[in-house]
C-alpha atoms as a PDB file:
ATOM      1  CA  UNK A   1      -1.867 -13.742  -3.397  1.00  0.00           C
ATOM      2  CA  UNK A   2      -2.208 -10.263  -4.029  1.00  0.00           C
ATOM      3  CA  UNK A   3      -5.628  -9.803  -2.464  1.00  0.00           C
ATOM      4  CA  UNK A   4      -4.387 -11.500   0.846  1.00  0.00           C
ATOM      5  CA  UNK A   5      -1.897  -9.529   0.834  1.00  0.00           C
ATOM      6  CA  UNK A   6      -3.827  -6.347   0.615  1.00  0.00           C
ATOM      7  CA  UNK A   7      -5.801  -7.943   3.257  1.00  0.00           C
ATOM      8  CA  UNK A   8      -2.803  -8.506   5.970  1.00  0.00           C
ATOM      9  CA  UNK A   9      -1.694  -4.906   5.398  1.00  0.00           C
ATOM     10  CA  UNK A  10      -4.931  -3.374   5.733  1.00  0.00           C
ATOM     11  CA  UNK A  11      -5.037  -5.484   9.494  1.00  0.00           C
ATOM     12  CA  UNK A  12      -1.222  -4.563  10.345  1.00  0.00           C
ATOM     13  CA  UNK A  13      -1.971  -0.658   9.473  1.00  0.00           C
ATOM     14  CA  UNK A  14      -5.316  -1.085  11.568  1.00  0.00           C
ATOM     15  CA  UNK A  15      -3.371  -2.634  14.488  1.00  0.00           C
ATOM     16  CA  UNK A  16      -0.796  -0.440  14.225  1.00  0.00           C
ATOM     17  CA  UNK A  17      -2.480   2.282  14.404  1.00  0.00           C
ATOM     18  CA  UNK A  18      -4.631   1.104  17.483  1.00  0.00           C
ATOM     19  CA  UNK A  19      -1.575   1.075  19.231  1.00  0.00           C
ATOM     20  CA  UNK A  20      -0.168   3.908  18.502  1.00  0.00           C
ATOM     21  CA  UNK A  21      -3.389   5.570  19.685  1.00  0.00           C
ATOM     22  CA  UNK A  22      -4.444   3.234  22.739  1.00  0.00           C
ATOM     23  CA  UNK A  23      -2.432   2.843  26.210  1.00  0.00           C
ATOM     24  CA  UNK A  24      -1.860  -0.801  25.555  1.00  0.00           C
ATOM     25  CA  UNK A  25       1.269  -1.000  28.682  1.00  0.00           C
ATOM     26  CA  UNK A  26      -1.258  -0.026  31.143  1.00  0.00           C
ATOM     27  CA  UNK A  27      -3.263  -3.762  30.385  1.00  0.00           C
ATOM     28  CA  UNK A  28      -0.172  -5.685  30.570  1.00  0.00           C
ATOM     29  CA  UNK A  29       1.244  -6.877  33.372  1.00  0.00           C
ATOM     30  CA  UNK A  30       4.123  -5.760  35.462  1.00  0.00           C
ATOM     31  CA  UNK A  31       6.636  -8.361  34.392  1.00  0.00           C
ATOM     32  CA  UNK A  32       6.063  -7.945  30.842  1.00  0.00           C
ATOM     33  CA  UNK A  33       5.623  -4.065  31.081  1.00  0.00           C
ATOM     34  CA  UNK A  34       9.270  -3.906  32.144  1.00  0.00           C
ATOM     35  CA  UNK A  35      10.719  -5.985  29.199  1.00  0.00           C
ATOM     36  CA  UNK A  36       8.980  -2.930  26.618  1.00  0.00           C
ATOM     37  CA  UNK A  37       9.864   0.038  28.346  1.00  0.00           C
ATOM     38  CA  UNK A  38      12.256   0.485  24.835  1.00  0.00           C
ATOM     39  CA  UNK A  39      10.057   0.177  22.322  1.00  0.00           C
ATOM     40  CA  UNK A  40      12.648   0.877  19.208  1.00  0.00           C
ATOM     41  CA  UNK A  41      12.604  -2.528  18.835  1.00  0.00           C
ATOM     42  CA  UNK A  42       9.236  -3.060  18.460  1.00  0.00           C
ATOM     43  CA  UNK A  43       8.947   0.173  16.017  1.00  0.00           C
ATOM     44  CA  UNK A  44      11.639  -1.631  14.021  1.00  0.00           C
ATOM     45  CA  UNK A  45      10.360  -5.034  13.989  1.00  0.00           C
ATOM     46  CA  UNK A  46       6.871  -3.323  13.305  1.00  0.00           C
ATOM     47  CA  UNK A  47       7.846  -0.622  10.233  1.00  0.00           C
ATOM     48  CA  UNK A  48       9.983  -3.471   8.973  1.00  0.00           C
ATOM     49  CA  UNK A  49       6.992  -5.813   8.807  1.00  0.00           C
ATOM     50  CA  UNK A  50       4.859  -3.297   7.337  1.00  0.00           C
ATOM     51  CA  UNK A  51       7.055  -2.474   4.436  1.00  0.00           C
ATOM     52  CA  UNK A  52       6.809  -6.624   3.666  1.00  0.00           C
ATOM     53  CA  UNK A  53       3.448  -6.932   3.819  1.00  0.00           C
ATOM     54  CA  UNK A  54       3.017  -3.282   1.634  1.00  0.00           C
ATOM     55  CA  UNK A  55       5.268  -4.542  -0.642  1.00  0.00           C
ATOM     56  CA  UNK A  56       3.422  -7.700  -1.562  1.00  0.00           C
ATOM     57  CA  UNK A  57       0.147  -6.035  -1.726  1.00  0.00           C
ATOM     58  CA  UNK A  58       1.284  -3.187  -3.866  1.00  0.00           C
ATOM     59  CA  UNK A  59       4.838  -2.705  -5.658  1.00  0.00           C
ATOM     60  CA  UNK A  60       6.027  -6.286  -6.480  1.00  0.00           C
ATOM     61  CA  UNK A  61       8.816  -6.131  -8.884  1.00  0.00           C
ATOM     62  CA  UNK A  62       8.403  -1.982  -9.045  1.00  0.00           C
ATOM     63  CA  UNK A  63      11.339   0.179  -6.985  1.00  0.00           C
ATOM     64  CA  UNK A  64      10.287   2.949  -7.876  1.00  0.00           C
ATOM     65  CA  UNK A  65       6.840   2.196  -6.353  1.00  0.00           C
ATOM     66  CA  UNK A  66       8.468   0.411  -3.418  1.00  0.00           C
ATOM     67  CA  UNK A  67      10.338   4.012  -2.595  1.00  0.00           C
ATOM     68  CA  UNK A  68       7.174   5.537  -2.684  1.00  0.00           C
ATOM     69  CA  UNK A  69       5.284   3.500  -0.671  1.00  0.00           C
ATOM     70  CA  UNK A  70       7.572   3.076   1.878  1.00  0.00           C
ATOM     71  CA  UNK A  71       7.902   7.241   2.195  1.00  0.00           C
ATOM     72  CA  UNK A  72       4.237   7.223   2.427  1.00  0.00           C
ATOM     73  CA  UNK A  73       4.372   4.368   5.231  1.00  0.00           C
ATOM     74  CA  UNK A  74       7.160   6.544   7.106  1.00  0.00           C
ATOM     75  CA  UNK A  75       5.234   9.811   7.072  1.00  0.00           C
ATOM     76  CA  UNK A  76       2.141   7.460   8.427  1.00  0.00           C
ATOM     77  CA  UNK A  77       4.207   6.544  11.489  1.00  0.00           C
ATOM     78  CA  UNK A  78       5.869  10.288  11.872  1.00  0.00           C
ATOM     79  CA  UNK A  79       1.670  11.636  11.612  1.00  0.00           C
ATOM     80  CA  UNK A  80       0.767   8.846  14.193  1.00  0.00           C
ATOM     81  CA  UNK A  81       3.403   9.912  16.759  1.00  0.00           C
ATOM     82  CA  UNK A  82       2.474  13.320  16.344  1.00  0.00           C
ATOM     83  CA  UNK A  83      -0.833  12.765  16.521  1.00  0.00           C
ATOM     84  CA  UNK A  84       0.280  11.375  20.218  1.00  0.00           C
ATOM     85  CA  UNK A  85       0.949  15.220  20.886  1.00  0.00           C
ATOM     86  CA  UNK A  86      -2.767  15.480  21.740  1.00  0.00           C
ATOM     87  CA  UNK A  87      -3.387  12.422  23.387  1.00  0.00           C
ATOM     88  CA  UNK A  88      -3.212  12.683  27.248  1.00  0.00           C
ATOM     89  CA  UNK A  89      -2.037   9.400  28.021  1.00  0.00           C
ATOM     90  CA  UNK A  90       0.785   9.174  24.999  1.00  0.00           C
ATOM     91  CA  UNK A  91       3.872  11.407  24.076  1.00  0.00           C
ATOM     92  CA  UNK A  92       5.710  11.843  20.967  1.00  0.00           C
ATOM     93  CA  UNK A  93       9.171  10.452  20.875  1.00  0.00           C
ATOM     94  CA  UNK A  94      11.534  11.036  18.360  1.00  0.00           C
ATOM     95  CA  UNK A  95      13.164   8.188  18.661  1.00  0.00           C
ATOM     96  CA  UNK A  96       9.817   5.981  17.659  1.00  0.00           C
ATOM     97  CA  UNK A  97       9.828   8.661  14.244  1.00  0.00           C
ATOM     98  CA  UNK A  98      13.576   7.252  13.717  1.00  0.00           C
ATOM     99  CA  UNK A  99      12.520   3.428  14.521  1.00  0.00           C
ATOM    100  CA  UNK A 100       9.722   3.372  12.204  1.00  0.00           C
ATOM    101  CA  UNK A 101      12.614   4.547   9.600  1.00  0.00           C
ATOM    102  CA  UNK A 102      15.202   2.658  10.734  1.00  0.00           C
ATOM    103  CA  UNK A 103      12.530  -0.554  10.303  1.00  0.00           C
ATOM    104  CA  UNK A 104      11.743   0.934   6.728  1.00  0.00           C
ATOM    105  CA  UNK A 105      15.319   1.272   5.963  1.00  0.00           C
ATOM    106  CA  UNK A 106      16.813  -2.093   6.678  1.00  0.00           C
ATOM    107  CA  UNK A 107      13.491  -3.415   4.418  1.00  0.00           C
ATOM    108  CA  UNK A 108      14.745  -1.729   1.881  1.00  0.00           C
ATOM    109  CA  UNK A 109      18.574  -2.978   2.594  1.00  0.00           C
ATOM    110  CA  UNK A 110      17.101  -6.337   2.483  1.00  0.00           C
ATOM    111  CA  UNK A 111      14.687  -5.998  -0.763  1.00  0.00           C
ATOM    112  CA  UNK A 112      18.116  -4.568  -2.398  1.00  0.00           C
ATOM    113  CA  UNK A 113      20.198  -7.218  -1.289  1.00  0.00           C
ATOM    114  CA  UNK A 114      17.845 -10.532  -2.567  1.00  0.00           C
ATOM    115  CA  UNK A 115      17.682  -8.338  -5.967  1.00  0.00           C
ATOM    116  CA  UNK A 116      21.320  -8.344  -6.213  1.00  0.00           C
ATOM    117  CA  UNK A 117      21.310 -11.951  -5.355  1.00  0.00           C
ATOM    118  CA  UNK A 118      18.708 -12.925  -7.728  1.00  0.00           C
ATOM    119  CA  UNK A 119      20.059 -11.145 -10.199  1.00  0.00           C
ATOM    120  CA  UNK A 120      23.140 -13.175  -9.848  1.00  0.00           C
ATOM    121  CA  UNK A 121      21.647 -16.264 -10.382  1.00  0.00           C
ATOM    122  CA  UNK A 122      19.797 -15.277 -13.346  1.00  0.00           C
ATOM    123  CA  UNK A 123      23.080 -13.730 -14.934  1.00  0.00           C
ATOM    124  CA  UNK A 124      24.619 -17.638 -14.163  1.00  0.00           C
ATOM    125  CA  UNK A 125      21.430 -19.101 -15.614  1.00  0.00           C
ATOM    126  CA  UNK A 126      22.024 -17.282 -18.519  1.00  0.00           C
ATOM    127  CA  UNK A 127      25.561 -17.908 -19.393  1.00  0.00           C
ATOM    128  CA  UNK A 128      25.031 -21.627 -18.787  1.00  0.00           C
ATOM    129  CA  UNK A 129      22.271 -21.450 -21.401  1.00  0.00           C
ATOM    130  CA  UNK A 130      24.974 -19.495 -23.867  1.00  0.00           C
ATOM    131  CA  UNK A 131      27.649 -22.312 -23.194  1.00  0.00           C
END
């Protein structure tokens, strides 16, 4: 599990960064192209996704390492937009920097959220096992 894992966030942090480098909107077409012009959503969606699939491959179970790696994954996305600075056909945006954290953050909202609930059914497990 953990190697496949490993293996789908190695080919999310390769696509990701193709398109953060590439001009993918100028190979779509037209009707589509207008539906992305925003692309928080798809930083969101994207940062969110990544912090999964990191999280399976490396910090299971671990918060601490969980925090860390998904700091590391943030400052990934903030070098890749800045990175944009020197590519003619890209810009950096801000707002993409705040997606990618915003994406990140709600992973983390969620992670903290099933922990809470799990807990709470292992605290009833236990007291039924007491009774």
């Amino acid at each position: 599990m953990v190697a496949w894992a490993r293996i789908m966030f190695g080919l999310w942090l390769l696509s990701t960064s193709i398109l953060f480098l590439i001009n993918y909107r100028s190979y779509l077409p037209p009707e589509i192209n207008r539906h992305i012009q925003q692309g928080f959503l798809l930083h969101v969606a994207g940062f969110f996704l990544g912090s999964v699939l990191a999280w399976f491959a490396f910090t299971r179970g671990n918060m601490v390492r969980t925090v860390i790696v998904c700091a590391v994954l943030f400052f990934l996305g903030a070098a890749l937009e800045v990175i944009q600075l020197f590519i003619a056909y890209r810009y950096f945006n801000l707002n993409d920097v705040m997606a990618n954290g915003v994406g990140i953050g709600l992973f983390m909202v969620c992670l903290s959220v099933l922990k809470s609930i799990s807990g709470e059914r292992e605290s009833v497990k236990l007291k039924r096992r007491k009774a």
